[in-house]
N, C-alpha and C. Protein backbone atom coordinates (compact mmCIF):
# COMPACT_ATOMS: atom_id res chain seq x y z
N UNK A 1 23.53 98.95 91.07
CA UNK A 1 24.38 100.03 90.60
C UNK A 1 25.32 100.41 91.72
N UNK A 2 26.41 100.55 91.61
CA UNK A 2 27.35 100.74 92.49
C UNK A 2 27.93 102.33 91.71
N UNK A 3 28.08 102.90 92.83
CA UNK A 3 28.78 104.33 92.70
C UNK A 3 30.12 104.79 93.41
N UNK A 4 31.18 104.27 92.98
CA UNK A 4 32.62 105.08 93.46
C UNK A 4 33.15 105.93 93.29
N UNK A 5 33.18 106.85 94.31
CA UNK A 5 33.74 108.23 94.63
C UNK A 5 35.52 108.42 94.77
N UNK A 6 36.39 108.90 94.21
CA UNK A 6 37.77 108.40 94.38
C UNK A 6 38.12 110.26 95.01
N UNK A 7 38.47 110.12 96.12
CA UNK A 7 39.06 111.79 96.25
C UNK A 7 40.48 111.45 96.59
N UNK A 8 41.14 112.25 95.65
CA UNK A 8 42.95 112.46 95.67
C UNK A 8 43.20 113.59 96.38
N UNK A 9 43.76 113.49 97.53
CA UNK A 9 44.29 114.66 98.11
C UNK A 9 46.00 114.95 97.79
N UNK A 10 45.97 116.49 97.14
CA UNK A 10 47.31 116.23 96.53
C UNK A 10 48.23 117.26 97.84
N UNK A 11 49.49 117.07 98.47
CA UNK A 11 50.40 117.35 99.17
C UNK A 11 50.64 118.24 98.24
N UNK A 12 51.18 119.46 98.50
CA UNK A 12 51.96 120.61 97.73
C UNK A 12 52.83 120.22 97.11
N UNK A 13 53.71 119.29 97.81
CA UNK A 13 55.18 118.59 96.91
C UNK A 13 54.76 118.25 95.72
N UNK A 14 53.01 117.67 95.58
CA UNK A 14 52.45 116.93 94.46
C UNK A 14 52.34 117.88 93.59
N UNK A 15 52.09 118.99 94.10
CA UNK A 15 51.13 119.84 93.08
C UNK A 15 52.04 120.75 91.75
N UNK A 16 53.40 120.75 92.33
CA UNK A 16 53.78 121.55 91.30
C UNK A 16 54.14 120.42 90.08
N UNK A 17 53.76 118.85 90.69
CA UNK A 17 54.39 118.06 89.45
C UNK A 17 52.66 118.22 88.14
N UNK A 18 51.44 118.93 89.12
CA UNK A 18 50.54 118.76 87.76
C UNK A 18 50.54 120.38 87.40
N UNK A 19 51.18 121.26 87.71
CA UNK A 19 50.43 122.75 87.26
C UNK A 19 51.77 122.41 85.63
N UNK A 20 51.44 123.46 85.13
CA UNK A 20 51.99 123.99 83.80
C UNK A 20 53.24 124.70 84.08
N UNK A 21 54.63 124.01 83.48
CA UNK A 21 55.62 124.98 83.89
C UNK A 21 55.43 126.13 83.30
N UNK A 22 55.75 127.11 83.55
CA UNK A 22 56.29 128.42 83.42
C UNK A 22 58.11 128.84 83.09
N UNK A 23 58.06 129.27 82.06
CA UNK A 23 59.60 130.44 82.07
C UNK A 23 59.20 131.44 82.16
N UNK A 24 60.00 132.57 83.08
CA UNK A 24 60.11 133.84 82.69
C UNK A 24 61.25 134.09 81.50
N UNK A 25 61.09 134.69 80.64
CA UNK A 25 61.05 135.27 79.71
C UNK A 25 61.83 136.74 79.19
N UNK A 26 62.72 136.92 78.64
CA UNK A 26 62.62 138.50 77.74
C UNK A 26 63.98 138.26 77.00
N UNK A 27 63.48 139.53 76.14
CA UNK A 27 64.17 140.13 75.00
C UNK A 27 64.47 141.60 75.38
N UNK A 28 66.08 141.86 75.12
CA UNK A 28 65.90 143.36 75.32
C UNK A 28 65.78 144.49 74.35
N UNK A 29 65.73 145.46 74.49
CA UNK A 29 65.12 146.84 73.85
C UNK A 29 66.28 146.76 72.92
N UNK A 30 66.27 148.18 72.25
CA UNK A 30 67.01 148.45 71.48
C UNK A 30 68.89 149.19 72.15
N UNK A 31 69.44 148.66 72.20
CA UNK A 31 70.80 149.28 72.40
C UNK A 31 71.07 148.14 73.94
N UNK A 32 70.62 147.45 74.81
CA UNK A 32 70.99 146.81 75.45
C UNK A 32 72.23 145.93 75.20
N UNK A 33 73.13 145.80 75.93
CA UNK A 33 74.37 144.93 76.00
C UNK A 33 74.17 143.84 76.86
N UNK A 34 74.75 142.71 76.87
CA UNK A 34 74.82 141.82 77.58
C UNK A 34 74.82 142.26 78.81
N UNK A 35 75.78 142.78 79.24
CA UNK A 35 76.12 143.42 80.34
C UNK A 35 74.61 144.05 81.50
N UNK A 36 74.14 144.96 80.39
CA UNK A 36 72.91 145.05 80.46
C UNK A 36 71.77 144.08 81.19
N UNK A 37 71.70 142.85 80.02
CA UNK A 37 70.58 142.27 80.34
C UNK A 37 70.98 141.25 81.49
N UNK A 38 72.14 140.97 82.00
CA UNK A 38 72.64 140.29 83.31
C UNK A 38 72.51 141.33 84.36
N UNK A 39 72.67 142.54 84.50
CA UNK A 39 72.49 143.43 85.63
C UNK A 39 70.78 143.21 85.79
N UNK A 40 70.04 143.41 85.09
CA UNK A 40 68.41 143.56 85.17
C UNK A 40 67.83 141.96 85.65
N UNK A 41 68.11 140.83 85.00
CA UNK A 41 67.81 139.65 85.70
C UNK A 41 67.41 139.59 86.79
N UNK A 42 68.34 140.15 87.41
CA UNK A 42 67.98 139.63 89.37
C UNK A 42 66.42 140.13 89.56
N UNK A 43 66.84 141.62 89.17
CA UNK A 43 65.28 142.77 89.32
C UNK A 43 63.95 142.15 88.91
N UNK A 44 64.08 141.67 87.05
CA UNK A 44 62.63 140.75 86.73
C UNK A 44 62.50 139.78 87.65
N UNK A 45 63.79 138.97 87.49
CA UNK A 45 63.57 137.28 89.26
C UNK A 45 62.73 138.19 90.04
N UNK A 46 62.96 139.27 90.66
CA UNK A 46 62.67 139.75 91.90
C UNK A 46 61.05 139.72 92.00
N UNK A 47 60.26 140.60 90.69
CA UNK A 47 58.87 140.85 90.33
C UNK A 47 58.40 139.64 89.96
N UNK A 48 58.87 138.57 89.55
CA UNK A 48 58.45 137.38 89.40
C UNK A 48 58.44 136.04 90.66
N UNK A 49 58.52 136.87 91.82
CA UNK A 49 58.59 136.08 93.12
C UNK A 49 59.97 135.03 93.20
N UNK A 50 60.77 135.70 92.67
CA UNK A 50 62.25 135.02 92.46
C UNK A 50 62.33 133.91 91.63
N UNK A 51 61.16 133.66 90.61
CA UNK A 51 61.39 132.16 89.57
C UNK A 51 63.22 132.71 89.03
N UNK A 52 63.21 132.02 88.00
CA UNK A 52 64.64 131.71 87.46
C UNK A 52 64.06 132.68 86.02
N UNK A 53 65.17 133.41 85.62
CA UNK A 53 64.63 133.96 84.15
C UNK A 53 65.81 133.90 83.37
N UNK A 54 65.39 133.74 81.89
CA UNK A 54 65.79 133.70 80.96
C UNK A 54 65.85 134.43 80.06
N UNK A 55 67.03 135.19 79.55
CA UNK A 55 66.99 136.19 78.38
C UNK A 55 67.38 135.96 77.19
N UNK A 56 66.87 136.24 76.20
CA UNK A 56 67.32 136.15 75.16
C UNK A 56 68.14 137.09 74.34
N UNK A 57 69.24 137.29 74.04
CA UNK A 57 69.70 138.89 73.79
C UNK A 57 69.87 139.19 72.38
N UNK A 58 69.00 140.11 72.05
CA UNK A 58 69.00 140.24 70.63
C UNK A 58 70.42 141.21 70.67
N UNK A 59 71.11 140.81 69.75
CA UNK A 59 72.44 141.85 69.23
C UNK A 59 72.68 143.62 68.80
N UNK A 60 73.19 144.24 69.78
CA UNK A 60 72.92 145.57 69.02
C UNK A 60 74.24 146.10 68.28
N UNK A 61 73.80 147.00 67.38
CA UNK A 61 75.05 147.79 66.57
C UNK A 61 75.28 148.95 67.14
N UNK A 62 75.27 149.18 68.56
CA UNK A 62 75.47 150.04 69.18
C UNK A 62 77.04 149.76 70.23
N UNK A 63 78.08 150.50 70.08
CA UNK A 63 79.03 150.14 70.22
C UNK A 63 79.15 150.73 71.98
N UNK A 64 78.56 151.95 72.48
CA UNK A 64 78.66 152.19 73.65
C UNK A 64 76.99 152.98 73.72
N UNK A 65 76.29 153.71 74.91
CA UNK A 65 75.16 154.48 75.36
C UNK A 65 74.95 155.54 74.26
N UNK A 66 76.15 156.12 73.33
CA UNK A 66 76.43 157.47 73.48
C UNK A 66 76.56 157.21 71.70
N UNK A 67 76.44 156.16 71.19
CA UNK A 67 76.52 155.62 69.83
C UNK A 67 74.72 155.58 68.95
N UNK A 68 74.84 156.57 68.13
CA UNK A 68 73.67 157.24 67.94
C UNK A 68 73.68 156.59 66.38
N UNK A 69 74.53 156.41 66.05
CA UNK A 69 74.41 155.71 63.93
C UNK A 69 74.16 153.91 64.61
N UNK A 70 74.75 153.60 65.51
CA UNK A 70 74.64 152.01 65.86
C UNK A 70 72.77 151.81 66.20
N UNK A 71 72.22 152.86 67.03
CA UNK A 71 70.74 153.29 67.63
C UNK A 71 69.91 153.43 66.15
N UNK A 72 70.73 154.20 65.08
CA UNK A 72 69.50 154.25 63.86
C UNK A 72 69.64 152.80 63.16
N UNK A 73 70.81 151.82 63.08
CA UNK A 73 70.81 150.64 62.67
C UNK A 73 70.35 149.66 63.43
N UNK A 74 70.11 149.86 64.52
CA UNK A 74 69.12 149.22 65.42
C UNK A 74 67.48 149.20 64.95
N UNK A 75 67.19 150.48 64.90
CA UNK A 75 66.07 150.94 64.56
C UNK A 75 65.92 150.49 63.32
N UNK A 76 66.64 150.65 62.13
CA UNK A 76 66.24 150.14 60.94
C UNK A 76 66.05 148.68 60.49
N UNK A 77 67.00 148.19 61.40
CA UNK A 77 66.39 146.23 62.00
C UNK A 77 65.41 146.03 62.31
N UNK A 78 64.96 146.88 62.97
CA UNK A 78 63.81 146.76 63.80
C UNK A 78 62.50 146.86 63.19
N UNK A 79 62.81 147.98 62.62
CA UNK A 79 61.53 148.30 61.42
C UNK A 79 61.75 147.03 60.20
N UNK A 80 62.50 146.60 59.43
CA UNK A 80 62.42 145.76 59.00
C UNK A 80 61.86 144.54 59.15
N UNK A 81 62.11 143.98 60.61
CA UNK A 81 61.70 143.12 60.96
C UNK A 81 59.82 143.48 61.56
N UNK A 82 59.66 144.59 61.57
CA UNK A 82 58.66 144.68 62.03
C UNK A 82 57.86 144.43 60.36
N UNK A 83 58.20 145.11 59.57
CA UNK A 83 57.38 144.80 58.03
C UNK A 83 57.43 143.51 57.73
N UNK A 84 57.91 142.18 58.25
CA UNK A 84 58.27 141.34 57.92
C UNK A 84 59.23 140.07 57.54
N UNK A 85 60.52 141.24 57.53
CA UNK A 85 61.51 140.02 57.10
C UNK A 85 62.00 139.40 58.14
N UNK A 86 62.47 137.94 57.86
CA UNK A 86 63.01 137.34 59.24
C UNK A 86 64.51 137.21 58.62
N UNK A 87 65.28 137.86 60.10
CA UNK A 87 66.71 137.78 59.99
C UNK A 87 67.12 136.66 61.20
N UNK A 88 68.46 136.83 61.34
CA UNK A 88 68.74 135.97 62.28
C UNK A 88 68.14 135.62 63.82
N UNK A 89 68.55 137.59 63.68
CA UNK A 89 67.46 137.37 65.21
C UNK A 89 66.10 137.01 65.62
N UNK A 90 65.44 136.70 64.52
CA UNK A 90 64.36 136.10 64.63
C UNK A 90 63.90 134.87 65.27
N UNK A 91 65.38 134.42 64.29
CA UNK A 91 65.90 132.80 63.93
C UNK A 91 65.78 132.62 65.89
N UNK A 92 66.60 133.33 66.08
CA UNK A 92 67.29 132.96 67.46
C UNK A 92 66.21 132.89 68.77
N UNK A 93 65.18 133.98 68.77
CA UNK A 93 64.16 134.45 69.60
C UNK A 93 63.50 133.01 69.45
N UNK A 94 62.92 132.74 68.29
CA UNK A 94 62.04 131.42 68.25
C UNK A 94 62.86 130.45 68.87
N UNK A 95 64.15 130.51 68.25
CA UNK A 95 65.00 128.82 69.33
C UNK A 95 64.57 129.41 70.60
N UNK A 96 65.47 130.03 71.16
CA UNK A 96 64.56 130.73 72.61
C UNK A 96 63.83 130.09 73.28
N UNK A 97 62.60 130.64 72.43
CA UNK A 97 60.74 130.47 73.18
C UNK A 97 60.50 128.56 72.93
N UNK A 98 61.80 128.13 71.88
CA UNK A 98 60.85 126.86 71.94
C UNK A 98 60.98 125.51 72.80
């Protein structure tokens, strides 16, 4: 009976080719603008030890901060989509994540 022992010593350079990639990730809140979710980027990079992140920007009907009927049509998307229906932005979040 013969018994071979094989030990792989992996170099760090090696190692990130076996771990699981990772994206960071998000979607923003309700009333966010593009504008928005490009100023905050750096900040999540930052808490995420500087990986690379990716946003996905759901669309708001909010025309400026101070736009309060665009905030209840936000909200009523929102609730909708929370009972169930899938709208575009749904559509879009899943391309996104996949």
């Amino acid at each position: 009976l013969l018994l071979v022992v094989l030990f792989v010593k992996i170099k760090p350079s090696d190692a990130s080719i076996l771990r699981r990639p990772t994206v960071v990730t998000w979607v923003n809140g309700v009333g966010f603008s593009v504008e928005h979710m490009v100023d905050a980027t750096p900040i999540i990079s930052k808490l995420f030890g500087g990986e690379e992140v990716e946003f996905c920007h759901n669309p708001t009907a909010m025309t400026s901060d101070d736009d309060y009927m665009g905030y209840i049509g936000d909200m009523t998307q929102a609730g909708t989509q929370k009972l169930g229906r899938i709208t575009g932005e749904v559509d879009a979040l899943v391309s996104h994540l996949r």
